[in-house]
Protein backbone atom coordinates (compact mmCIF):
# COMPACT_ATOMS: atom_id res chain seq x y z
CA UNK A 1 216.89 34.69 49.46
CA UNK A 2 214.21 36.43 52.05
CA UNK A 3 210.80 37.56 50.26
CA UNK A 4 210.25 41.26 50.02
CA UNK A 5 207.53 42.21 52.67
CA UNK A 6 206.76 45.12 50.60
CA UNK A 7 203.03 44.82 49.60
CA UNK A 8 202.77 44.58 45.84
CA UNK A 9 201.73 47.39 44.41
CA UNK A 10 199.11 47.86 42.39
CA UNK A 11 199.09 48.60 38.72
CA UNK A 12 196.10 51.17 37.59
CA UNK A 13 194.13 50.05 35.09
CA UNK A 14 192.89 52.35 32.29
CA UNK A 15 189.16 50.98 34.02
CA UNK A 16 189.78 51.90 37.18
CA UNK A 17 191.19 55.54 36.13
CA UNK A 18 187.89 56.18 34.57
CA UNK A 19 185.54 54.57 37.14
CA UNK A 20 187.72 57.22 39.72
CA UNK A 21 187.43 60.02 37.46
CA UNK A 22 183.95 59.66 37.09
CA UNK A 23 183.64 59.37 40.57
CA UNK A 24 184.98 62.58 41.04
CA UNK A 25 183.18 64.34 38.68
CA UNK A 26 180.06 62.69 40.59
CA UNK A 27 181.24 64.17 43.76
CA UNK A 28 182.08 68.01 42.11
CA UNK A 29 178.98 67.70 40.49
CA UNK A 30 177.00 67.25 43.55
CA UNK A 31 178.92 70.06 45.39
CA UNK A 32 178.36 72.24 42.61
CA UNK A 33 174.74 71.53 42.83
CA UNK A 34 174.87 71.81 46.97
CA UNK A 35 176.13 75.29 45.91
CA UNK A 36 173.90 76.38 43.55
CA UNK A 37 171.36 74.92 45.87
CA UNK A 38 172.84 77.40 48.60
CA UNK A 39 172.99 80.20 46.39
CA UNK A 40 169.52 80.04 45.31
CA UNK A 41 168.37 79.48 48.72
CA UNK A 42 170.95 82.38 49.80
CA UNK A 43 169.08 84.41 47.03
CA UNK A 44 165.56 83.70 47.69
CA UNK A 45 166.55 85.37 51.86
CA UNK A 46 167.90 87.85 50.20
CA UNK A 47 164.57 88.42 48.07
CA UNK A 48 162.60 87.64 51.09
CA UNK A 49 164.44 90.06 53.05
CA UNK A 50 164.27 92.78 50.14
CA UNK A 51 160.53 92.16 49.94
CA UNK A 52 160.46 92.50 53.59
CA UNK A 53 162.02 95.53 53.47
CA UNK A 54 160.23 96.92 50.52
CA UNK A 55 157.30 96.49 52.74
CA UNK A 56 158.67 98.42 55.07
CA UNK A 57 159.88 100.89 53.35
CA UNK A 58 156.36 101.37 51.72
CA UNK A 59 154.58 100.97 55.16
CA UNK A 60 157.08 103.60 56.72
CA UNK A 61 155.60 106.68 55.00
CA UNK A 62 151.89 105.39 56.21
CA UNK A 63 153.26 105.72 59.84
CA UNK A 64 155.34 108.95 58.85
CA UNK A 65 151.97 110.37 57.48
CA UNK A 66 150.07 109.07 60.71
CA UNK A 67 152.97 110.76 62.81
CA UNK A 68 152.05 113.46 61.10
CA UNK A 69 148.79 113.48 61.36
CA UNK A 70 149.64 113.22 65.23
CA UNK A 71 148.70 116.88 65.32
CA UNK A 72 145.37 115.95 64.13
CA UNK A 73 144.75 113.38 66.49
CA UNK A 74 145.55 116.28 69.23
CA UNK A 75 142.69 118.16 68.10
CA UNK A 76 140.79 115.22 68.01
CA UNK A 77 141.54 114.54 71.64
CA UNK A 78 140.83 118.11 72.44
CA UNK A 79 137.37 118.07 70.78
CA UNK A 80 136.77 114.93 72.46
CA UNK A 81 137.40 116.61 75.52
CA UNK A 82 135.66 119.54 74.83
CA UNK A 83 133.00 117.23 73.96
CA UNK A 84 133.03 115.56 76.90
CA UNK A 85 133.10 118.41 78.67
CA UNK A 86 130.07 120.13 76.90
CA UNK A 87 127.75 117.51 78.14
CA UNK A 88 129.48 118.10 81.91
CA UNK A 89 127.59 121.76 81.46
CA UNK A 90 124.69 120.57 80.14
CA UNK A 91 124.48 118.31 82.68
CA UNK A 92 124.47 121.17 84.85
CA UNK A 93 122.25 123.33 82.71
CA UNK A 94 120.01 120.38 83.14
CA UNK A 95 119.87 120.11 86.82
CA UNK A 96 119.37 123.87 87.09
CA UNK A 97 116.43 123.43 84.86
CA UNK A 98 115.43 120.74 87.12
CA UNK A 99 115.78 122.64 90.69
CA UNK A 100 113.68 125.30 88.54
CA UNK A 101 110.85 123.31 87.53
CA UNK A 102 110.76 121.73 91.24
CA UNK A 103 110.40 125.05 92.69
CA UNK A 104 107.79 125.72 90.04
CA UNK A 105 105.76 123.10 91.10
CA UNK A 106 106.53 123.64 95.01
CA UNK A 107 105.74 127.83 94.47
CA UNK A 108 101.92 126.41 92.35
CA UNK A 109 101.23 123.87 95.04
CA UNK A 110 102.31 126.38 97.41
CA UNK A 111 99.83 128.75 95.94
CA UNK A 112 97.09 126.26 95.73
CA UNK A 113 97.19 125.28 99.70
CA UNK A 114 95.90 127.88 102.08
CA UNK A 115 98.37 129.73 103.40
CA UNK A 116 99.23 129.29 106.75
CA UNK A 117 98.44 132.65 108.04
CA UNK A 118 95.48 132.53 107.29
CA UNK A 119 92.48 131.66 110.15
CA UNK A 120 91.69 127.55 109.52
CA UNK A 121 88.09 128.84 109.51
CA UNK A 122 88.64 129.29 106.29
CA UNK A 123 87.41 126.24 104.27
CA UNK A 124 86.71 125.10 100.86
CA UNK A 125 82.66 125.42 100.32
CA UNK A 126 80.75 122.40 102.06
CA UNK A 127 77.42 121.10 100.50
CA UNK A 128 74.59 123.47 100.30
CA UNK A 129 72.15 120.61 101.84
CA UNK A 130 74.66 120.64 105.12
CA UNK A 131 74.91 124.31 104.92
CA UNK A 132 71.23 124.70 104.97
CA UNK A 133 70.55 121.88 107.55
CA UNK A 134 73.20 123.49 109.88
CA UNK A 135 72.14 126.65 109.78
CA UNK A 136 68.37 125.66 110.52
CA UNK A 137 69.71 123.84 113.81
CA UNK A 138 71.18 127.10 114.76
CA UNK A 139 68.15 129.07 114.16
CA UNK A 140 66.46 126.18 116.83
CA UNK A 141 68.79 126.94 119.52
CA UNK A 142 68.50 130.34 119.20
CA UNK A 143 64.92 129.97 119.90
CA UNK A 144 65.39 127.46 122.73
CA UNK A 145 68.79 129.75 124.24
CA UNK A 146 68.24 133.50 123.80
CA UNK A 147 69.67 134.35 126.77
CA UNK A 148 73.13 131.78 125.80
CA UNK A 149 76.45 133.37 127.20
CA UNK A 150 79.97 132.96 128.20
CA UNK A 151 79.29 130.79 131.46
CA UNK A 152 82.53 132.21 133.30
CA UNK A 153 82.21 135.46 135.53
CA UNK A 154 84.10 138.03 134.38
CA UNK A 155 84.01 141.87 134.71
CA UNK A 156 87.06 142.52 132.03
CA UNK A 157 88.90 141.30 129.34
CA UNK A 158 92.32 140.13 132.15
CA UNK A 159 89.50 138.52 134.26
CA UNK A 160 88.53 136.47 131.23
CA UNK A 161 91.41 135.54 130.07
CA UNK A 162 92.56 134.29 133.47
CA UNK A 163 88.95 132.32 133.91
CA UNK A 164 89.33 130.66 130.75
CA UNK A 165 93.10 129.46 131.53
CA UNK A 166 91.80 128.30 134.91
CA UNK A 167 88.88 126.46 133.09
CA UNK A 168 90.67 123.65 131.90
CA UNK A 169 90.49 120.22 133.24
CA UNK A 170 87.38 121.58 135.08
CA UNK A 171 83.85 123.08 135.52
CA UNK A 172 82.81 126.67 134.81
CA UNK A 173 81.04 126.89 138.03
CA UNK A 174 84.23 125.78 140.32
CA UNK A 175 86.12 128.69 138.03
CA UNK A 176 83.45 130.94 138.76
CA UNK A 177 83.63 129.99 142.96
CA UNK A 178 87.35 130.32 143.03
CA UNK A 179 88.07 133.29 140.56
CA UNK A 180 86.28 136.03 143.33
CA UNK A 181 89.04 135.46 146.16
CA UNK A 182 91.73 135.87 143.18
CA UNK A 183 90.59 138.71 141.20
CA UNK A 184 90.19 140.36 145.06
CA UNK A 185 94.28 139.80 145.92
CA UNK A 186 95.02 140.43 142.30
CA UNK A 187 93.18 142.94 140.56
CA UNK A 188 95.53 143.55 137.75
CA UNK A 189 98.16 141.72 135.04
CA UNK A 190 100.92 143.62 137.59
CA UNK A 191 99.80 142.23 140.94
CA UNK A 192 99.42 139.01 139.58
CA UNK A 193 102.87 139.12 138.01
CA UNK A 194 104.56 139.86 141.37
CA UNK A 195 102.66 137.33 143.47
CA UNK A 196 103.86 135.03 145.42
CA UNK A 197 103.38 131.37 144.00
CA UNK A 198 102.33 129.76 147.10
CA UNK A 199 100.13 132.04 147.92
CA UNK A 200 97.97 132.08 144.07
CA UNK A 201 98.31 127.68 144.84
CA UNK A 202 96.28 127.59 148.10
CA UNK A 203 93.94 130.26 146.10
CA UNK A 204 93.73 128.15 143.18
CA UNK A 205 93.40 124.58 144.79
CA UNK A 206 90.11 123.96 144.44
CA UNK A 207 90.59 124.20 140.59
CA UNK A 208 92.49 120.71 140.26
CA UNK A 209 96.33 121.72 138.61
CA UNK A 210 96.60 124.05 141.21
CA UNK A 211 100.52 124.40 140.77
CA UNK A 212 100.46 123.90 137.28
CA UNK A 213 97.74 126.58 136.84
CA UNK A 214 99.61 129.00 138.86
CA UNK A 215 102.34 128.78 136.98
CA UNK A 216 100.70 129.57 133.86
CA UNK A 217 98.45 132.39 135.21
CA UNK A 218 101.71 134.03 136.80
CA UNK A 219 103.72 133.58 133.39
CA UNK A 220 101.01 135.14 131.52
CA UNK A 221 100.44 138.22 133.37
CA UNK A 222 104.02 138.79 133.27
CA UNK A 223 103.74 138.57 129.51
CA UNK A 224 101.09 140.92 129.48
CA UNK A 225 103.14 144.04 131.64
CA UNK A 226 106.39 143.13 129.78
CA UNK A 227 104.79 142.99 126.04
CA UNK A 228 101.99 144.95 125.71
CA UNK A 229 101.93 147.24 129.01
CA UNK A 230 99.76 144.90 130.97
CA UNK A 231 96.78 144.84 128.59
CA UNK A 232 95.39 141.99 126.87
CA UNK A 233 95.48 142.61 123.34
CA UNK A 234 92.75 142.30 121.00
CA UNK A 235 94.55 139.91 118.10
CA UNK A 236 94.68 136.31 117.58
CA UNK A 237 98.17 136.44 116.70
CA UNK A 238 99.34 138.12 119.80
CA UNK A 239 96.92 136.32 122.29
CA UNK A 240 98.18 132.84 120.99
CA UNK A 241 101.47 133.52 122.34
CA UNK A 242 100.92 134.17 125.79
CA UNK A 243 101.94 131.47 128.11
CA UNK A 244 98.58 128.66 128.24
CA UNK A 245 96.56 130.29 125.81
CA UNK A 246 95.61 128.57 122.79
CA UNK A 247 93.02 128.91 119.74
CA UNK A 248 90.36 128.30 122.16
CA UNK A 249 91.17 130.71 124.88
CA UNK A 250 91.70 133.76 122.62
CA UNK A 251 88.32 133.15 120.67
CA UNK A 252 86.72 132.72 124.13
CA UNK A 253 88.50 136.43 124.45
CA UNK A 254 87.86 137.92 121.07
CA UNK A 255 84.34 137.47 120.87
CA UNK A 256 83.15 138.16 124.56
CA UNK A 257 85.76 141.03 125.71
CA UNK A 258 86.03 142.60 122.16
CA UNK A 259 83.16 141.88 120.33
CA UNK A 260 85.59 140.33 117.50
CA UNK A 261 83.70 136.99 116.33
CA UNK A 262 85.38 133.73 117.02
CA UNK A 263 84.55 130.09 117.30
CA UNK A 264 85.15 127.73 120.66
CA UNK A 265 86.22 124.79 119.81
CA UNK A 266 85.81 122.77 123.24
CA UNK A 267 84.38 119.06 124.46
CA UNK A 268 81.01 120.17 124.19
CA UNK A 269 81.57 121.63 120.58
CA UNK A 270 83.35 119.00 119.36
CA UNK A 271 80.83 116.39 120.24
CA UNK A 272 77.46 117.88 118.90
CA UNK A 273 78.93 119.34 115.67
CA UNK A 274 80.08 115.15 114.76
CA UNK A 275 76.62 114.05 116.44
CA UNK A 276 75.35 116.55 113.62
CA UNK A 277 77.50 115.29 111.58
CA UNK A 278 78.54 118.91 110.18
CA UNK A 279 82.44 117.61 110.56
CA UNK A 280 83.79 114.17 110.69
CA UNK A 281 87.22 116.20 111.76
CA UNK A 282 88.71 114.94 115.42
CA UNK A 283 91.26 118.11 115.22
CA UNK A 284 89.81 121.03 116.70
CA UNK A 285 91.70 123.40 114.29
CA UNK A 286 90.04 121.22 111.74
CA UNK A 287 86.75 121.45 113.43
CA UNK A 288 87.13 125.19 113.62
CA UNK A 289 87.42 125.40 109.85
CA UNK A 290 84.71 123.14 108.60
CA UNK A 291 82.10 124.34 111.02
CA UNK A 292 82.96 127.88 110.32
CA UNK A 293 82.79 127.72 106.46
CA UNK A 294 79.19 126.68 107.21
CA UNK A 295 78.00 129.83 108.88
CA UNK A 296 78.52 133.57 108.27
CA UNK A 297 81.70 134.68 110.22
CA UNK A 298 78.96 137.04 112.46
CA UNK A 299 77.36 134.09 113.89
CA UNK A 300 80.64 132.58 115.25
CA UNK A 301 80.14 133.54 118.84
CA UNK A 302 76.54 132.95 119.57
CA UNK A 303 76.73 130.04 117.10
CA UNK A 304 79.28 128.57 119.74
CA UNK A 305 77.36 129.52 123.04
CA UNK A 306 74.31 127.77 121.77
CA UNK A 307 75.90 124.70 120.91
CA UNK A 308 77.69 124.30 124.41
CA UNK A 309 74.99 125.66 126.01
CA UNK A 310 72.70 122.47 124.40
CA UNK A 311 75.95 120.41 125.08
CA UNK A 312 75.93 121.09 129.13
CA UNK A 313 71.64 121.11 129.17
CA UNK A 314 70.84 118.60 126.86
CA UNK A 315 73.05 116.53 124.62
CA UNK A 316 74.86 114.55 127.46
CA UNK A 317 77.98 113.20 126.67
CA UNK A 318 76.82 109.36 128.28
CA UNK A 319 73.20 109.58 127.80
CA UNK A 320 71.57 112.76 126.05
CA UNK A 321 67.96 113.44 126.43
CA UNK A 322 66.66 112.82 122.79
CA UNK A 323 63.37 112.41 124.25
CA UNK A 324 63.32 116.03 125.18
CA UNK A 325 65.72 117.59 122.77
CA UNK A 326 64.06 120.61 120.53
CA UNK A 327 66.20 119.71 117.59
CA UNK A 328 65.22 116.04 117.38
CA UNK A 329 63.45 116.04 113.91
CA UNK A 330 66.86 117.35 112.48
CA UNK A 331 69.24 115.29 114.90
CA UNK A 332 70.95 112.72 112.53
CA UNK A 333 72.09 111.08 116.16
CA UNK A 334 68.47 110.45 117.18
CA UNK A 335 68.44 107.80 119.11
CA UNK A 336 71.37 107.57 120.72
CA UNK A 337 70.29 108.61 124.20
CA UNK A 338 66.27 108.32 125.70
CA UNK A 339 64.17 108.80 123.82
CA UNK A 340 61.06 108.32 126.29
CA UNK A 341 59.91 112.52 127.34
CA UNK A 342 59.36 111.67 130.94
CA UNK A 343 62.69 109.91 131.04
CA UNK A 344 64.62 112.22 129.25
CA UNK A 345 63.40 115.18 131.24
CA UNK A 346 65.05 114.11 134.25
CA UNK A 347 68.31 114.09 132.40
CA UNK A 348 68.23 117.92 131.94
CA UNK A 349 70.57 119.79 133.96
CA UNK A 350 70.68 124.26 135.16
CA UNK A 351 67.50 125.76 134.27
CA UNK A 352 66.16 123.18 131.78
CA UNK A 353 66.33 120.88 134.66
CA UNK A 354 65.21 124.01 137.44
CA UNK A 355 69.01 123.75 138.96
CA UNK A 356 71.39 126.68 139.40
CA UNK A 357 73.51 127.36 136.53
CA UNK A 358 77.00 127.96 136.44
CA UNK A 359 77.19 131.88 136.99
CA UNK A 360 76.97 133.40 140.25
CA UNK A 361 76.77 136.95 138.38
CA UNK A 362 74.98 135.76 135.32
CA UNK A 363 73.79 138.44 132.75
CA UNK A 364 70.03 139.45 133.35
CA UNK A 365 68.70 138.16 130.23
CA UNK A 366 69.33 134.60 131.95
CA UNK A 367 68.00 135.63 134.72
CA UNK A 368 64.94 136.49 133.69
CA UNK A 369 64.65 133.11 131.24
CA UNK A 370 64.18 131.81 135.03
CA UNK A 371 68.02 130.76 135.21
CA UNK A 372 68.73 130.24 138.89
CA UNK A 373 72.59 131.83 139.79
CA UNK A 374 75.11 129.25 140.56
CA UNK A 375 76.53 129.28 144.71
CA UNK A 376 79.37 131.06 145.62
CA UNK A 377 82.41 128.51 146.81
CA UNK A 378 81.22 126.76 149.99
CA UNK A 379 77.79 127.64 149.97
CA UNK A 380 75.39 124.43 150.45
């Protein structure tokens, strides 16, 4: 008989029933534990997420309440802009203040300087001791040059004013020899105006500049027929602006055609007034003011033909005569030249010295000092 190839099966035991069941109950009791374990965890997101939300919803009206407030913030922003713009105007206000108080100070230091009108003679008040020092030199010269003039020959205030243009860059006396032959061809501003230019040259040679001086003489007579109907006039303002007249020139004018006082400010000047130290000044606008504030504005013009006169006779540019010099005791330049009297008496020049001067018409005070007239052009 063949055995069954079944496998046998097998019987349950009342043990093995249990142990299963309780295995079971194991297993649903640990899934109902992974449950609750998922429910509480589902529960506590859910709380999470209704806390979360509760913040929300409790933050929401603070940003509903800012949103509102948005209206505020507008006005904010357009007081900070206001604000921002007020200083903008002040800034402006400021700067106007500014530019105000600059021309404030610009209109008082305007106020304080001399205005520039007025005549540089005009100077602040030197010291008395120079004043009084000064004015005693002038007082000596007076004495030693009582006959001092203009040393150009004129007749009229054109011929003057011509000689003294001509007088630069050379002596008195070769004005004075060339000016006769002139004055002859061209008596007037109008015949000089409408000469011809080669013609006033060869006239003018001698002179040094010839061309350049013949330009300027021509130029200025025509200023004189075209502005003020070929007469000179009598003001500094209108003299300085003619064609080669300067400060110089129209003083020379003022004070020896019209009796109007004026300083000269030329080489001669400038060098005895530093000798004398009444101006350290190099400028001779400068010069013109400080020496003037130290004399009464009548004594301008015979103040200024003593001083060159003592310049050209006396006080030598190279070597002055100090040894013969009237003023010595008072010279603060003593010294500087000879000092021996023989020696320095051969330095003197024109009638100090028993030359000719530099006038061939000179006036008759001069004359009869025992001033010797100067040669006419060729002469000797």
């Amino acid at each position: 008989m063949k055995a069954s190839t079944k496998a046998p099966t097998k019987k349950a035991t009342p043990g093995g029933t249990a142990a299963a069941k309780k295995t079971t109950a194991t297993k649903a009791t640990a899934q109902k534990t992974a449950t609750t374990k998922k429910a509480a965890a589902k529960k506590t997101t859910t709380t999470k997420k209704a806390a979360t939300e509760t913040a929300t919803e409790k933050t929401v009206p603070a940003k509903k309440a800012t949103t509102k407030t948005a209206p505020a913030k507008k006005g904010t922003t357009s007081k900070v802009t206001a604000a921002k713009k007020v200083p903008a105007a002040k800034t402006a206000t400021a700067t106007k203040a500014a530019a105000k108080k600059a021309a404030a100070k610009k209109a008082a230091a305007a106020k304080k300087a001399p205005p520039s009108k007025k005549s540089p003679q005009q100077a602040l008040p030197p010291d008395p001791a120079l004043v009084r020092r000064a004015r005693r030199i002038n007082r000596e010269l007076a004495e030693v040059y009582p006959y001092a003039h203009p040393e150009l020959d004129f007749e009229n205030a054109f011929q003057l004013i011509i000689a003294t243009v001509l007088s630069a860059q050379t002596t008195d006396l070769r004005v004075n020899q060339t000016t006769p032959a002139l004055f002859a061809k061209y008596p007037t501003p109008e015949d000089l105006a409408s000469a011809n230019p080669e013609e006033v040259e060869e006239i003018l040679r001698p002179t040094g500049f010839f061309r350049a001086k013949t330009k300027s003489v021509i130029g200025l007579s025509k200023a004189l027929v075209e502005e003020f109907g070929g007469e000179v006039p009598g003001r500094l303002e209108d003299l300085v602006k003619l064609p080669g007249v300067g400060r110089k020139t129209a003083f020379v004018v003022l004070g020896n055609a019209f009796g109007r006082p004026g300083i000269t400010v030329d080489t001669h000047f400038q060098r005895l007034v530093r000798r004398w130290k009444w101006t350290d000044e190099t400028d001779p606008d400068k010069i013109e003011a400080a020496v003037g504030a130290l004399f009464p504005k009548s004594e301008w013009t015979m103040l200024s033909h003593h001083v060159i006169f003592h310049g050209r006779r006396i006080c030598h540019a190279r070597k002055p005569a100090c040894g013969a010099c009237p003023i010595a005791p008072l010279c603060p330049a003593y010294g500087e030249g000879e000092t021996d009297p023989e020696k320095a008496k051969k330095l003197l020049k024109y009638e100090k010295g028993g030359f000719p001067g530099q006038r061939l018409k000179p006036p008759q005070a001069y004359l009869d000092a025992g001033g010797i007239p100067a040669p006419p052009l060729g002469a000797g």
